[in-house]
N, C-alpha and C. Protein backbone atom coordinates (compact mmCIF):
# COMPACT_ATOMS: atom_id res chain seq x y z
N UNK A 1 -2.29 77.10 11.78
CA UNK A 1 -2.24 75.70 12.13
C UNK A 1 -1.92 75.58 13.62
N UNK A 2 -2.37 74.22 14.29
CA UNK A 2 -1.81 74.02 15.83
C UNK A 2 -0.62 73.33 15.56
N UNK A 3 0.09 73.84 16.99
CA UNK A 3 1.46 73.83 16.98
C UNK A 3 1.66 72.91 18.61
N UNK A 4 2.25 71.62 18.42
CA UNK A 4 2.40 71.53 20.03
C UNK A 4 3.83 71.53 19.72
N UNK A 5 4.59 71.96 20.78
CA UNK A 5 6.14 72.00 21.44
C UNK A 5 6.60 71.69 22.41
N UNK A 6 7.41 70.45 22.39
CA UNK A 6 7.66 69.88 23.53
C UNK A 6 9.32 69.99 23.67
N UNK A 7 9.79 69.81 24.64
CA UNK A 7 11.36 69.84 24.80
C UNK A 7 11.95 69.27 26.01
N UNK A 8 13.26 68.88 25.84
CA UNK A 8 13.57 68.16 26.93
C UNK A 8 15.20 68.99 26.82
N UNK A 9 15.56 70.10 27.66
CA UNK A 9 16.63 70.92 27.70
C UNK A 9 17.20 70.86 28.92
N UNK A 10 18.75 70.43 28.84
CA UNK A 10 19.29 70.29 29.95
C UNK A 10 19.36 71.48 31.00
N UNK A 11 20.19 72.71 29.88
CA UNK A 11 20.59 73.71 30.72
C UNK A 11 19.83 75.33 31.07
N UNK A 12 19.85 75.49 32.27
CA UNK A 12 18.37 75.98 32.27
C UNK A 12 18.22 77.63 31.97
N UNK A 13 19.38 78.05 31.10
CA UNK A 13 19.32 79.37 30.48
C UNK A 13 18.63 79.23 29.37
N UNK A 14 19.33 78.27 28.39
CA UNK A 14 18.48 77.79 27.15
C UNK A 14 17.32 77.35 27.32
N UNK A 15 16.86 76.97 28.41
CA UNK A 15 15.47 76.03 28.62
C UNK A 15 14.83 77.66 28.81
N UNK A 16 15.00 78.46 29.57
CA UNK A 16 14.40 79.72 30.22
C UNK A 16 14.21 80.51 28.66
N UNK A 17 15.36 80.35 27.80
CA UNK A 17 14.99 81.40 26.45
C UNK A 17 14.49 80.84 25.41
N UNK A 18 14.18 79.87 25.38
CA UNK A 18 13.47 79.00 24.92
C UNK A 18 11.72 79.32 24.85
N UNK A 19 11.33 78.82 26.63
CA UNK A 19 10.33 78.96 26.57
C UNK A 19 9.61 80.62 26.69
N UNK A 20 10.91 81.28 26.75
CA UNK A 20 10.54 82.86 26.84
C UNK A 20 10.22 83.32 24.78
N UNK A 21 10.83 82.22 23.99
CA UNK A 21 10.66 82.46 22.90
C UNK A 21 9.39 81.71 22.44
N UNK A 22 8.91 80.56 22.60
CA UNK A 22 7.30 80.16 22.87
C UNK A 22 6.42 81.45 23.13
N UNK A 23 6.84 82.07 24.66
CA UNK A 23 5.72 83.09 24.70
C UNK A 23 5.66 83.98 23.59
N UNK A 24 6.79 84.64 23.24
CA UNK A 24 6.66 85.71 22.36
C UNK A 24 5.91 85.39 21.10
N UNK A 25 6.20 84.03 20.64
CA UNK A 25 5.42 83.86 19.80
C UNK A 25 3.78 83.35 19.86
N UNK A 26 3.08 83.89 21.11
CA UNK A 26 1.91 83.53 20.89
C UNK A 26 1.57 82.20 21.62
N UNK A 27 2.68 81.76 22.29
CA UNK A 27 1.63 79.73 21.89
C UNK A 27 1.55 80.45 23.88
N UNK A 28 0.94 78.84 24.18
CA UNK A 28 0.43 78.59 25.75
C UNK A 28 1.11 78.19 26.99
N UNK A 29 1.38 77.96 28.09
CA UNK A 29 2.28 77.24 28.55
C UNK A 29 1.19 76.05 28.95
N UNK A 30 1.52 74.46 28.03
CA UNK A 30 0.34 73.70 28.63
C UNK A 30 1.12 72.98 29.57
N UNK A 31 2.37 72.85 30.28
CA UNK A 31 2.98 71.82 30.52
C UNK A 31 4.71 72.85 31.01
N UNK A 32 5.08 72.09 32.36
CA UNK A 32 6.48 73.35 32.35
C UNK A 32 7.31 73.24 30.69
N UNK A 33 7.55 72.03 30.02
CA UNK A 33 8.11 72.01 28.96
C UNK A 33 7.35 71.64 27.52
N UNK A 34 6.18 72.25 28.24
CA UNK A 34 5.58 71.95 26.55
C UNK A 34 4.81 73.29 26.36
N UNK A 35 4.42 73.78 25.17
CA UNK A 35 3.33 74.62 24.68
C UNK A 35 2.51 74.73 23.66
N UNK A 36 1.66 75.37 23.56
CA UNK A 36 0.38 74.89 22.64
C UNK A 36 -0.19 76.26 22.00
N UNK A 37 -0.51 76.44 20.36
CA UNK A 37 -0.86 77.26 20.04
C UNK A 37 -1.22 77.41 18.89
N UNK A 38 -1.92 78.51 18.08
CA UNK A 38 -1.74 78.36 16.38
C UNK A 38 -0.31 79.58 16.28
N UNK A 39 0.01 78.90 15.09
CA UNK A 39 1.14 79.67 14.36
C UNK A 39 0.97 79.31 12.72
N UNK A 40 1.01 80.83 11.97
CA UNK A 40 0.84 80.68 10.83
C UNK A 40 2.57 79.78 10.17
N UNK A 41 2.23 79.30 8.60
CA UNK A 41 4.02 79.03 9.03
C UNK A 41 4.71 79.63 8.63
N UNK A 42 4.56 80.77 8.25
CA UNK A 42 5.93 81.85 8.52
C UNK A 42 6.70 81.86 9.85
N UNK A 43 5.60 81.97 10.61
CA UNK A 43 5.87 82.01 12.08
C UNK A 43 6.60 80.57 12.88
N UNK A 44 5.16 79.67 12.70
CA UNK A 44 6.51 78.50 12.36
C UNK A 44 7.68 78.19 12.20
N UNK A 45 8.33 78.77 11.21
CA UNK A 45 9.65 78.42 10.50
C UNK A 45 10.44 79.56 11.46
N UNK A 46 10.04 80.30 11.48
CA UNK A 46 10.56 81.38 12.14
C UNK A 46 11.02 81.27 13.56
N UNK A 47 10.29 80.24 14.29
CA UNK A 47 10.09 80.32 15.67
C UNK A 47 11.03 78.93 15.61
N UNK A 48 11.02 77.88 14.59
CA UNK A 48 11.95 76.54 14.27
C UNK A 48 13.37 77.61 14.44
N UNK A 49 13.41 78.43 13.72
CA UNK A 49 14.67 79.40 13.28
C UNK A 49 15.64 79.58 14.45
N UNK A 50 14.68 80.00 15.51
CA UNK A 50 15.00 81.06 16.76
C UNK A 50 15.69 79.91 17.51
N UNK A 51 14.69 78.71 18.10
CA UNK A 51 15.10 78.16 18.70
C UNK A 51 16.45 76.86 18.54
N UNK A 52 16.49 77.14 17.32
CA UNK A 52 17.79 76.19 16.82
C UNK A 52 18.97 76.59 16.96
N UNK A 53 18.45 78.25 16.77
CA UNK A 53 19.95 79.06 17.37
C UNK A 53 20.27 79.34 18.95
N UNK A 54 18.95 79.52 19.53
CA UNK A 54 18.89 79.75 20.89
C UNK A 54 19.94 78.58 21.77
N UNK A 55 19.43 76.91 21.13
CA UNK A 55 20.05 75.96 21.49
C UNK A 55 21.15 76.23 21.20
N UNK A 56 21.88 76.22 20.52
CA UNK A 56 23.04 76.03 20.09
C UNK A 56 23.80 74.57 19.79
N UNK A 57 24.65 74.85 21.13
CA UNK A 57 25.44 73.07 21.18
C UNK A 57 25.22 72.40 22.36
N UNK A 58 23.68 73.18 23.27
CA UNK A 58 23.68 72.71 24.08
C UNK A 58 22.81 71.22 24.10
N UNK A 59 23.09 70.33 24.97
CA UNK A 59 22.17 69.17 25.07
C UNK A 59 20.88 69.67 24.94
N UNK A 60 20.23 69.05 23.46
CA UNK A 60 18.35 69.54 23.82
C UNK A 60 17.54 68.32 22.52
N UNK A 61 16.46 68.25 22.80
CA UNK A 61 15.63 67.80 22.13
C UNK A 61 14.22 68.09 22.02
N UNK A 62 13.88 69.14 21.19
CA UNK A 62 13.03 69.69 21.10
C UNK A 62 11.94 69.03 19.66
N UNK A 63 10.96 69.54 19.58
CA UNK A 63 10.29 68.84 18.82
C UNK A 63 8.84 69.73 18.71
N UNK A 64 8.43 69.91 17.41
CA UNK A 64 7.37 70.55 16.62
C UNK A 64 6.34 69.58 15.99
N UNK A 65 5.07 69.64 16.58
CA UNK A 65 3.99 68.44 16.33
C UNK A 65 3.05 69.53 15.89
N UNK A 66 2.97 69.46 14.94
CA UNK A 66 1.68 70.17 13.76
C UNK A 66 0.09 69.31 14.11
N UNK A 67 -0.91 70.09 14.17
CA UNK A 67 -2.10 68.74 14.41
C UNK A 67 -3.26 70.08 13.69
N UNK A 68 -3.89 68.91 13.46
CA UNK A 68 -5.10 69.71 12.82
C UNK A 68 -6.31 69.66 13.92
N UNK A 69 -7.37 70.54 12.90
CA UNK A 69 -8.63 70.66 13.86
C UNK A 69 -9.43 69.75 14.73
N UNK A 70 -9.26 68.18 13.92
CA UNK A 70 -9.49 67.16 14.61
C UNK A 70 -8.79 66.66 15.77
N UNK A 71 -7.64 66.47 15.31
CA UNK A 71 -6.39 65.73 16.39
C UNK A 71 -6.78 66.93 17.75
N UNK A 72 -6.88 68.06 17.85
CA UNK A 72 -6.81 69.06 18.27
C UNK A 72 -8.65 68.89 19.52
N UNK A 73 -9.38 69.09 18.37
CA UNK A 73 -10.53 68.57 19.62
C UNK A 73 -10.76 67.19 19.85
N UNK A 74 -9.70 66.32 19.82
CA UNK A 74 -10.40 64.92 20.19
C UNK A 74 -9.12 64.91 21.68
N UNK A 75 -8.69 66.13 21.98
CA UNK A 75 -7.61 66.16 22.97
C UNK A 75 -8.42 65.70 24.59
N UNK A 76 -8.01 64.80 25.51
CA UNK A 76 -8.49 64.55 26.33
C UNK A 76 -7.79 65.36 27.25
N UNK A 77 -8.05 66.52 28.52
CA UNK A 77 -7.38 66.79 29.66
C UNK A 77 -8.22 66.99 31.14
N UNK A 78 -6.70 65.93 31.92
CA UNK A 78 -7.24 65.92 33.01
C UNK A 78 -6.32 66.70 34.00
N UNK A 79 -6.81 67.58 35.18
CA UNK A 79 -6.26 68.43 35.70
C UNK A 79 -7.01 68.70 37.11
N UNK A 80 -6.20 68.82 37.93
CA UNK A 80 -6.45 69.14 39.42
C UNK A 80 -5.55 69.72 40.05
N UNK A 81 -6.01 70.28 41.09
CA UNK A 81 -5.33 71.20 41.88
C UNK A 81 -4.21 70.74 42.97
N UNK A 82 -4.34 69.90 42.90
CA UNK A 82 -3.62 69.07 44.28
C UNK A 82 -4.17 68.20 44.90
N UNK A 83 -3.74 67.05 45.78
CA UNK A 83 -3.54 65.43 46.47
C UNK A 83 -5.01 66.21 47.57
N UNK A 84 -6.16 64.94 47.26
CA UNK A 84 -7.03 65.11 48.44
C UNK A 84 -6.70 64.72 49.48
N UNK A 85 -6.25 65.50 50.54
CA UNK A 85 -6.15 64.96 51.69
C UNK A 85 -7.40 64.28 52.63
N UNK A 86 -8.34 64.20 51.66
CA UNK A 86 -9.65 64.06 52.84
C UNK A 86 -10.02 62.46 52.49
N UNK A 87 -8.83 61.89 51.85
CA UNK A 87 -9.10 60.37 51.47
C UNK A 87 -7.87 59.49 52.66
């Protein structure tokens, strides 16, 4: 299944093992605090697991958005490299 992960972590050890635990599990970096990926849900639950402990008691709000094949290609992205200076 797709997995988006978004988070809003104050302190930036937990934010750093956090998203070092995203990578390990496979997903993307789409965003400095978000990532994108499939995860079966073993893995899922598993990766819910990690990061609940990782947090601890620190200030965080993290969040697991499941989307299917549709939600998934009807995704719009826009992206550039940097401010035209030639305007």
């Amino acid at each position: 299944m797709r997995i988006l992960l978004i988070y809003d972590i104050t302190n930036d050890r937990v934010r750093a093992r956090v998203a070092d635990a995203c990578l390990d599990y496979g997903l993307e970096r789409i965003q400095f605090s978000a990532f994108a990926g499939r995860l079966g849900r073993a893995h899922l639950r598993e990766l819910e697991l990690k990061v609940t402990r990782l947090v601890g008691r620190a200030a965080a709000r993290v969040r697991f958005i499941l989307l299917d094949e549709q939600a998934w290609a009807q995704q719009v992205i826009i992206e550039q490299e940097g401010p035209d200076d030639d305007a």
